[in-house]
N, C-alpha and C. Protein backbone atom coordinates (compact mmCIF):
# COMPACT_ATOMS: atom_id res chain seq x y z
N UNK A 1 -115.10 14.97 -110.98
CA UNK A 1 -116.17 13.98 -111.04
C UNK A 1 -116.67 13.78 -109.61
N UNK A 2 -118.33 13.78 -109.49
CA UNK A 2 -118.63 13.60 -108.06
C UNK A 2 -118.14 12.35 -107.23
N UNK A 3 -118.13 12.15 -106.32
CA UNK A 3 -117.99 10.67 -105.33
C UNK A 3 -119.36 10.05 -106.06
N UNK A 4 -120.49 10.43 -106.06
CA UNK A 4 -121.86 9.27 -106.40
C UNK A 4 -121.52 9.47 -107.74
N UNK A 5 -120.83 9.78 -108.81
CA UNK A 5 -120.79 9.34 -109.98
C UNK A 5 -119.98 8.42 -110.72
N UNK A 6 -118.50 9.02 -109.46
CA UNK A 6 -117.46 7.73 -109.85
C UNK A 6 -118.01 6.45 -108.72
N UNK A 7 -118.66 6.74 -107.96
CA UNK A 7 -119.22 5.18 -107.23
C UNK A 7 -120.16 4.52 -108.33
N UNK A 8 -121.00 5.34 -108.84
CA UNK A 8 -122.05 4.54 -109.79
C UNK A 8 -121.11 4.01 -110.91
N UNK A 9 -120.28 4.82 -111.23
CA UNK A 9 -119.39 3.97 -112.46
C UNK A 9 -118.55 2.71 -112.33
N UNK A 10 -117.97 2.99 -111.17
CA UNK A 10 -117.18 1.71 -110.58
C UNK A 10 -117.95 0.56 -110.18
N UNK A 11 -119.20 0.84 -109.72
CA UNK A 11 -120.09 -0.04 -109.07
C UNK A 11 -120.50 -1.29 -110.33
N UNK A 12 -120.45 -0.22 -111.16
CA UNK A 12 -121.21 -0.83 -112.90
C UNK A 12 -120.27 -1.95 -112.89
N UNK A 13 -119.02 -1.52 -112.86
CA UNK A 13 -117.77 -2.79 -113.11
C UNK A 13 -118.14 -3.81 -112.44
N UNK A 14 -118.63 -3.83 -111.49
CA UNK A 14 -118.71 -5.45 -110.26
C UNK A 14 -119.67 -5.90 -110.91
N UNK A 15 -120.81 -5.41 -111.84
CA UNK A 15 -122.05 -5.54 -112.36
C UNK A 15 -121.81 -6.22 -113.70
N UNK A 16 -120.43 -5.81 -113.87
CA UNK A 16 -120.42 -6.54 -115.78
C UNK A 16 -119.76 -7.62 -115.56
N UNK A 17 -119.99 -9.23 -115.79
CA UNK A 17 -120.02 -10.24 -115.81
C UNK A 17 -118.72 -10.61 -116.71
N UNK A 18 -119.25 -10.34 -117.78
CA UNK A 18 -118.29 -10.27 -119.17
C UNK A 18 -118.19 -9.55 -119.90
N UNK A 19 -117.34 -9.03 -120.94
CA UNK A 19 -117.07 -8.75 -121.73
C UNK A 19 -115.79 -8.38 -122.59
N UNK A 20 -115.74 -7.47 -123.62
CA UNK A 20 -114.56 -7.08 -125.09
C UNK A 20 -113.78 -6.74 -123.96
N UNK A 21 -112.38 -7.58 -124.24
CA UNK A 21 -111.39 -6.90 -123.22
C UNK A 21 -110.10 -6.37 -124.22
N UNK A 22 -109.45 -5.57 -124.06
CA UNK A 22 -108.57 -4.58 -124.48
C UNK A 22 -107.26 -5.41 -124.40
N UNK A 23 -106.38 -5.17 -125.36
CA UNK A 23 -104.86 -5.91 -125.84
C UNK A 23 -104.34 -5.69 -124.33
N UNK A 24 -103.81 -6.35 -124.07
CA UNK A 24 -102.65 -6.19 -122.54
C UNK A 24 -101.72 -5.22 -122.40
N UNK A 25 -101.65 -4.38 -121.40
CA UNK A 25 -100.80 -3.23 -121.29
C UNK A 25 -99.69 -3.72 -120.49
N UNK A 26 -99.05 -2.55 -120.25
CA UNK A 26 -97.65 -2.73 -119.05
C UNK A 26 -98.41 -2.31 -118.02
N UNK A 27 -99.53 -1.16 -117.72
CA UNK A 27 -100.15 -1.30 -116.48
C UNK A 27 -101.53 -0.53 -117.01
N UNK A 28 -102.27 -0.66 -115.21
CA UNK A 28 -104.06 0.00 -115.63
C UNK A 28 -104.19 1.17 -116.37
N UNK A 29 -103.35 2.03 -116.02
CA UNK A 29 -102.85 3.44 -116.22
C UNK A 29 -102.69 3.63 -117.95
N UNK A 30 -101.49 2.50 -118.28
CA UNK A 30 -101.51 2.34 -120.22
C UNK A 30 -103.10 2.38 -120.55
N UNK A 31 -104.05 1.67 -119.90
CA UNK A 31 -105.31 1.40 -120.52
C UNK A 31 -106.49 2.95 -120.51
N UNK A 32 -105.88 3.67 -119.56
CA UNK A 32 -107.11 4.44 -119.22
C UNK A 32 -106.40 5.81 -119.62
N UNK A 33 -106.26 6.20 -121.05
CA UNK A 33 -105.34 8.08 -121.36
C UNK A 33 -107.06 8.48 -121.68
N UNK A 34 -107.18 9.83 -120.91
CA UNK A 34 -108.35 10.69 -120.93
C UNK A 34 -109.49 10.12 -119.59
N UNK A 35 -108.93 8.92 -118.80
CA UNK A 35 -110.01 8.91 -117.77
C UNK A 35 -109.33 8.94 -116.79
N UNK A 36 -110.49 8.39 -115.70
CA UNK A 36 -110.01 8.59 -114.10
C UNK A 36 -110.00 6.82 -113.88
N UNK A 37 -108.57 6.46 -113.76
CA UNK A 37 -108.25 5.21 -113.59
C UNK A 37 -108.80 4.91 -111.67
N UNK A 38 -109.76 4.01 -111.12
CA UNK A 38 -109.88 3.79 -109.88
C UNK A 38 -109.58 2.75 -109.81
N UNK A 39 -109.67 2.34 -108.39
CA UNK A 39 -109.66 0.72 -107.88
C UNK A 39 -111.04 0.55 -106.98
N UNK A 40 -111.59 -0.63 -107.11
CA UNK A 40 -112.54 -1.04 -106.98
C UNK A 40 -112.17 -2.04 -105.90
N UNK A 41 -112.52 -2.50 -105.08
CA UNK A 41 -112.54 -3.60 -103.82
C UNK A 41 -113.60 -3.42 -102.82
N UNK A 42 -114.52 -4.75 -102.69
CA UNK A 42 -115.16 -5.48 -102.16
C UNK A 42 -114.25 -6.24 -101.18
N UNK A 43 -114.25 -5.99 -100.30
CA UNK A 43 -114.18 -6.62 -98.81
C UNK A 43 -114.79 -6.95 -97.80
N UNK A 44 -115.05 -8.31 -97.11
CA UNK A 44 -115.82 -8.64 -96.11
C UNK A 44 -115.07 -8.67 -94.86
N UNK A 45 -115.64 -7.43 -94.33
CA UNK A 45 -115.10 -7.36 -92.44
C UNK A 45 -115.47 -8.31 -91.84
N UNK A 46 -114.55 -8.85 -90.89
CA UNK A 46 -114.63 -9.76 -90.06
C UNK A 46 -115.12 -9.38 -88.67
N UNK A 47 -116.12 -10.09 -88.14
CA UNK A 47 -116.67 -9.89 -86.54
C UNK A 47 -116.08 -8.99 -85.81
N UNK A 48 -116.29 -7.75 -85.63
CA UNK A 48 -115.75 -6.73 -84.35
C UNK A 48 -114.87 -6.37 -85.09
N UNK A 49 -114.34 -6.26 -86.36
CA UNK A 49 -113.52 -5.46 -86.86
C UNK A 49 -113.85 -4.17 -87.59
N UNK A 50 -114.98 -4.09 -87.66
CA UNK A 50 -115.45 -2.89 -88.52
C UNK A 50 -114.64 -1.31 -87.99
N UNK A 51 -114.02 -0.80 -86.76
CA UNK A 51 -113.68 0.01 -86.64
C UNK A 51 -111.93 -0.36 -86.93
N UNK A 52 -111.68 -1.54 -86.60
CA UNK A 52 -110.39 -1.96 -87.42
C UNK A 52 -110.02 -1.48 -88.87
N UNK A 53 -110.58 -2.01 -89.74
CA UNK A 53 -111.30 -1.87 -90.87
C UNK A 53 -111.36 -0.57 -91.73
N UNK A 54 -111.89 0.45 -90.64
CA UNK A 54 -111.93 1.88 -91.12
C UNK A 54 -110.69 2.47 -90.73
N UNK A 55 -109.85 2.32 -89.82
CA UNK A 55 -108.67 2.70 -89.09
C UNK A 55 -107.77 2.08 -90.27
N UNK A 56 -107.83 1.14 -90.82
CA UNK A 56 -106.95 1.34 -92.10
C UNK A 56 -106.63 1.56 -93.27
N UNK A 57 -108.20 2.18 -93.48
CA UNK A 57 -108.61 3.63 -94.83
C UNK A 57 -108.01 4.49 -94.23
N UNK A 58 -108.09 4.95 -92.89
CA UNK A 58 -107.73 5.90 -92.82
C UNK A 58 -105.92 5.97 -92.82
N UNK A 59 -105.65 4.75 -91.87
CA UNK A 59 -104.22 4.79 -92.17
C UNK A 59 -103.56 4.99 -94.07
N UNK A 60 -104.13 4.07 -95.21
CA UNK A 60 -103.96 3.61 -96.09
C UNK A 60 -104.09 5.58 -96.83
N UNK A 61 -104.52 6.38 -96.64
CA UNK A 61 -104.94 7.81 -97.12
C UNK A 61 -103.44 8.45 -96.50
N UNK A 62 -103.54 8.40 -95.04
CA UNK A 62 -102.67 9.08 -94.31
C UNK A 62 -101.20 8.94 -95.11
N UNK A 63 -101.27 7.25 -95.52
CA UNK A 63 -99.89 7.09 -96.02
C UNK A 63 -99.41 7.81 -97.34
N UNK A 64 -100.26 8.05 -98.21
CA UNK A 64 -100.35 8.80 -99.45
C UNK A 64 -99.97 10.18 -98.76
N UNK A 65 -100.83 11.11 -98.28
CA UNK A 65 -100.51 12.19 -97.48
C UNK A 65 -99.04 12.72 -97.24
N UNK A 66 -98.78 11.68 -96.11
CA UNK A 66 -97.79 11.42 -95.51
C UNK A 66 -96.41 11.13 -96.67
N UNK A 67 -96.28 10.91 -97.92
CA UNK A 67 -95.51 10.74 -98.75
C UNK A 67 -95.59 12.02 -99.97
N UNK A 68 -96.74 13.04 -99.81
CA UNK A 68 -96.56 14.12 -100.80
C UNK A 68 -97.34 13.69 -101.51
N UNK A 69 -98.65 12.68 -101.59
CA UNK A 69 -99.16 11.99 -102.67
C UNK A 69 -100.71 12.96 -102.31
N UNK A 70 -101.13 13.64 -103.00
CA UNK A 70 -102.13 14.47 -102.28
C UNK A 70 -103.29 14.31 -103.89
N UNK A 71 -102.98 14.07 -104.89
CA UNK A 71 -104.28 14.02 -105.95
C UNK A 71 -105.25 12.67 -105.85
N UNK A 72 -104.75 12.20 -105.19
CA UNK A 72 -105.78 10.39 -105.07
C UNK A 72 -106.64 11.06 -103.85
N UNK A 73 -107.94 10.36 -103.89
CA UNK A 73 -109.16 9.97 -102.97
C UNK A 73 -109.39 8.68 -102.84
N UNK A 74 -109.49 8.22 -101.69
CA UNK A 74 -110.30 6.99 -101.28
C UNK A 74 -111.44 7.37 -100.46
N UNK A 75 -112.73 6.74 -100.57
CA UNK A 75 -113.84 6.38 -100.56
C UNK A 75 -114.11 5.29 -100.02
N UNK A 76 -115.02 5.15 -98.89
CA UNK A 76 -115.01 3.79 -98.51
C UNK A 76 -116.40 3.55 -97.69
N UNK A 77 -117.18 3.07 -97.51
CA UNK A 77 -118.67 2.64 -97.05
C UNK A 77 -119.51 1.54 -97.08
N UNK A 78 -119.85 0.96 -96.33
CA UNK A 78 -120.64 -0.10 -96.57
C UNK A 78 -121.66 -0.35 -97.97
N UNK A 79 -121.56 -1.63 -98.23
CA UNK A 79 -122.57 -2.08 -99.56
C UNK A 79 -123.82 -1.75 -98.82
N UNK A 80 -124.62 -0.95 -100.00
CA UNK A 80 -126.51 -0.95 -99.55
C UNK A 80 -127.26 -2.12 -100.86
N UNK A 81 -127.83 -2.78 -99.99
CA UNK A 81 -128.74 -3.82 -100.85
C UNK A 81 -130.14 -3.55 -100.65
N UNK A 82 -131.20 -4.09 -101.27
CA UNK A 82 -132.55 -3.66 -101.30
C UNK A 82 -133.17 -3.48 -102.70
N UNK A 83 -134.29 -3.01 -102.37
CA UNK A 83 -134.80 -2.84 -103.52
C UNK A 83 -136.31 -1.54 -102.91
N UNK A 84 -136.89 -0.71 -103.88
CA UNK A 84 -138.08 0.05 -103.89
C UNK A 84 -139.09 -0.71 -103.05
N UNK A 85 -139.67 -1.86 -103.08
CA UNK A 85 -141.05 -2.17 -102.73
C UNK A 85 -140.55 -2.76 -100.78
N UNK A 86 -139.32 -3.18 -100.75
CA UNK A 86 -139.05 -3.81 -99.70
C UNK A 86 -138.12 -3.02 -98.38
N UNK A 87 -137.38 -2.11 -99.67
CA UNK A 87 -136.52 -0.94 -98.68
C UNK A 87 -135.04 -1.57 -98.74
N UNK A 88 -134.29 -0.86 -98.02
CA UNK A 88 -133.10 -0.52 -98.55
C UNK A 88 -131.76 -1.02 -96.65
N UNK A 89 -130.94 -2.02 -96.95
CA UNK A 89 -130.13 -1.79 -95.68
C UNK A 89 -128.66 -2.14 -96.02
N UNK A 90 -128.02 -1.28 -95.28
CA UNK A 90 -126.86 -1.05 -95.44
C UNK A 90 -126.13 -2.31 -94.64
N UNK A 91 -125.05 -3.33 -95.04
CA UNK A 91 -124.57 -4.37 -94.80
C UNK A 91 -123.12 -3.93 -93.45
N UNK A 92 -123.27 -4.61 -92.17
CA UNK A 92 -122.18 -4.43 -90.92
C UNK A 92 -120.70 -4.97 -91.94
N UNK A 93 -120.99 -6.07 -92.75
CA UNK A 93 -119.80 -6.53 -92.95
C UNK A 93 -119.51 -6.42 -94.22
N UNK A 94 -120.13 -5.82 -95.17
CA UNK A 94 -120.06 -5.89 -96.86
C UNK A 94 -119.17 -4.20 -96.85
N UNK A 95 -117.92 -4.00 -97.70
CA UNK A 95 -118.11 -2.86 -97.82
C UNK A 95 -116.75 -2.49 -99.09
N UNK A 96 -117.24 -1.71 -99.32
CA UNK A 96 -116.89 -1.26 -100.90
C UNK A 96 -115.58 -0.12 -100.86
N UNK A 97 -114.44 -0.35 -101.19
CA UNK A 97 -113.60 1.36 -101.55
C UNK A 97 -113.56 1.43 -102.25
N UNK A 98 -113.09 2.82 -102.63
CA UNK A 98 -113.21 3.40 -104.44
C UNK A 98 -111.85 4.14 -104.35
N UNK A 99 -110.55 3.99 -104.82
CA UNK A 99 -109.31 4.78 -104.92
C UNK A 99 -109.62 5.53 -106.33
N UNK A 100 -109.45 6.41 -105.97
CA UNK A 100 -109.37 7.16 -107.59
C UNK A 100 -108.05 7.79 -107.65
N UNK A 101 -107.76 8.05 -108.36
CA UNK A 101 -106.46 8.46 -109.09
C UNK A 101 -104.81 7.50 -108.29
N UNK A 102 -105.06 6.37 -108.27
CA UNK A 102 -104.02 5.87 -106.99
C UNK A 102 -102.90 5.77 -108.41
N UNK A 103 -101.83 6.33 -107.75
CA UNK A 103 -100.67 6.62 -108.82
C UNK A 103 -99.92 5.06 -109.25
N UNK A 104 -99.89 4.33 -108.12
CA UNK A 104 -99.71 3.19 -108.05
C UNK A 104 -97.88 3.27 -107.72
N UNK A 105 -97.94 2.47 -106.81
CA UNK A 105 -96.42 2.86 -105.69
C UNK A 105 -95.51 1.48 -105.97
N UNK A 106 -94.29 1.61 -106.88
CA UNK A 106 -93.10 0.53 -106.57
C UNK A 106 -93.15 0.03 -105.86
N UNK A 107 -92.65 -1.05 -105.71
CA UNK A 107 -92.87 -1.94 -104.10
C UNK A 107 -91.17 -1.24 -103.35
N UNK A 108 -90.54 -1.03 -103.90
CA UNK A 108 -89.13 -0.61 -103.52
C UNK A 108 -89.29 0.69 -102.62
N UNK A 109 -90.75 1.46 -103.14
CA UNK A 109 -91.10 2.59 -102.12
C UNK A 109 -91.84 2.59 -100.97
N UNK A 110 -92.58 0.82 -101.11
CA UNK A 110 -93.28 0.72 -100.21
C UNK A 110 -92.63 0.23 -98.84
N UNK A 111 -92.88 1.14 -97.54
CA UNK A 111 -91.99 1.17 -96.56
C UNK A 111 -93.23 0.72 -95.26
N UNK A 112 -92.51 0.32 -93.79
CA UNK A 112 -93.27 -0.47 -92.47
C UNK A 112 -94.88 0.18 -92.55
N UNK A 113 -94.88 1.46 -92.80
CA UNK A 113 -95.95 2.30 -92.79
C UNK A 113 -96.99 1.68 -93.74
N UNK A 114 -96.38 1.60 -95.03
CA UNK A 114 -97.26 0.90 -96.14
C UNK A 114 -97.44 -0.78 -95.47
N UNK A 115 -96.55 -1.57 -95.16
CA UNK A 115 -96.45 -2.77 -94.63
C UNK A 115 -97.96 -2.94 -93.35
N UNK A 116 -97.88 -1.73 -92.48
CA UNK A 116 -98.58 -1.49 -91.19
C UNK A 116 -99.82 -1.60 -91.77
N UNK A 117 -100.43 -0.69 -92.71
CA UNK A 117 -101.53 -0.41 -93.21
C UNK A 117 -102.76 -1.78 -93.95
N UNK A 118 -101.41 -2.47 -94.66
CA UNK A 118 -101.84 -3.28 -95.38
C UNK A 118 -102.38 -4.56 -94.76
N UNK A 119 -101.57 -4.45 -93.76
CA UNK A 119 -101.58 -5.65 -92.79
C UNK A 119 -103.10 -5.75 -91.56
N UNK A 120 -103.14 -4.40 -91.60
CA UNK A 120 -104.66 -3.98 -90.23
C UNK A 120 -105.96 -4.51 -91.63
N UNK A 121 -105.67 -4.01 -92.74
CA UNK A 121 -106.67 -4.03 -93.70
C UNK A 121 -106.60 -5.79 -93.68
N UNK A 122 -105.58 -6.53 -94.08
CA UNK A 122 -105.85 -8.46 -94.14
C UNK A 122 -105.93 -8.71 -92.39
N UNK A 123 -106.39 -8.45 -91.61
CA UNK A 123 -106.62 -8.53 -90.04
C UNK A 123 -107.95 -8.41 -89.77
N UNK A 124 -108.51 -7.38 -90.73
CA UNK A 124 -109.64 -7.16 -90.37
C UNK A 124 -110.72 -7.10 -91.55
N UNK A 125 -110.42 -7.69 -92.27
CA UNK A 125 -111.36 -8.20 -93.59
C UNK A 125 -110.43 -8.95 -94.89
N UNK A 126 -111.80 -9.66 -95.49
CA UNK A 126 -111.11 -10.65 -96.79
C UNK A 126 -111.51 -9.74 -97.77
N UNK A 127 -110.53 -9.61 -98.84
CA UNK A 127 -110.52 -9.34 -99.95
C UNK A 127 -111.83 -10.00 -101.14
N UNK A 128 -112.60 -9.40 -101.39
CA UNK A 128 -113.58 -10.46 -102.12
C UNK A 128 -113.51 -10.11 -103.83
N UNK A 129 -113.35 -8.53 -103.81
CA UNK A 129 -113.42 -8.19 -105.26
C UNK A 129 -112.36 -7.05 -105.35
N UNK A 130 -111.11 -7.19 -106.44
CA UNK A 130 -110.17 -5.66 -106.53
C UNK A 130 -110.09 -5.75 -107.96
N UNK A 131 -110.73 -4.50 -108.28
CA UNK A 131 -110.45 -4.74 -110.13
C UNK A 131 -110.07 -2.94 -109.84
N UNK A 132 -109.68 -2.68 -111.44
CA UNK A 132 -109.32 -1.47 -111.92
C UNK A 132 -110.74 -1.56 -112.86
N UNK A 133 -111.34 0.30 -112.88
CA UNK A 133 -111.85 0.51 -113.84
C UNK A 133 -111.41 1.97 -114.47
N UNK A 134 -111.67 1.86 -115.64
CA UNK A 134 -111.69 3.45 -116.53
C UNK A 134 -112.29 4.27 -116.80
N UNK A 135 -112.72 5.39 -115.92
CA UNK A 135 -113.96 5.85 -115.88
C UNK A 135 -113.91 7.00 -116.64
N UNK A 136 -115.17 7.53 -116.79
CA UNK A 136 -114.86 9.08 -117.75
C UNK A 136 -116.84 9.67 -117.83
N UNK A 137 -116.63 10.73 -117.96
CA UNK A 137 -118.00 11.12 -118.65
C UNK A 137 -118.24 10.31 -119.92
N UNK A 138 -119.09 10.80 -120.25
CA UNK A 138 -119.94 9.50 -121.33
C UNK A 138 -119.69 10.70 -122.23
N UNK A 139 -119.27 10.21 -123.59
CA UNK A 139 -118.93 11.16 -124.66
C UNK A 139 -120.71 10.98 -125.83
């Protein structure tokens, strides 16, 4: 699945307000057999952190890497707002990741490295939006 197709799909999720929600699983993963389970998060960087910020996508990838975890992608870029008649700008502090396939890690596995990562990411931006979605081609 392309990056602009699972972004447009995930994006849809921040877009749906409400709706039919599905019996409760043991995790995202129970909910999504035949798609590409992502994570979705909206985060607002804080003043002069924006290269902070990216330094812990990149750490947060490395750590997957770095553990043998090599089928997940993260995605990560500023929100673009706008519209056709007025034009289009990309936000210093708005910005969006997209994890796709994140296997999702025990906390018992999560080690200083995972601790390091997580910690530059709450240093240098607030959490505004983290949902799971279930994505798939359209049947």
């Amino acid at each position: 699945m392309s990056i602009r197709l699972t972004a447009a799909l995930a994006c849809g999720l921040l877009l749906a307000a409400a709706g039919a929600q599905a019996a409760p699983a043991a995790s995202p993963a129970d909910l999504c057999k035949g798609g590409q389970l992502v994570v979705v998060r909206v985060s607002t960087v804080k003043p002069g952190a924006k290269a902070a910020f990216e330094a812990a996508a990149r750490d947060h990838l490395a750590w997957y890497r770095g553990h043998g975890i090599s089928s997940n992608r993260l995605v990560v870029g500023p929100v673009i707002s706008g519209d056709m008649s007025k034009g289009f700008t990309a936000s210093e502090t708005e910005y969006v990741s997209i994890h796709m396939d994140s296997p999702g890690v025990p906390r018992d596995k999560r080690d200083a490295a995972w601790d390091a990562y997580v910690k530059a990411y709450r240093d240098s931006s607030d959490l505004a939006v983290d949902k799971f979605a279930c994505v798939r081609e359209p049947k």
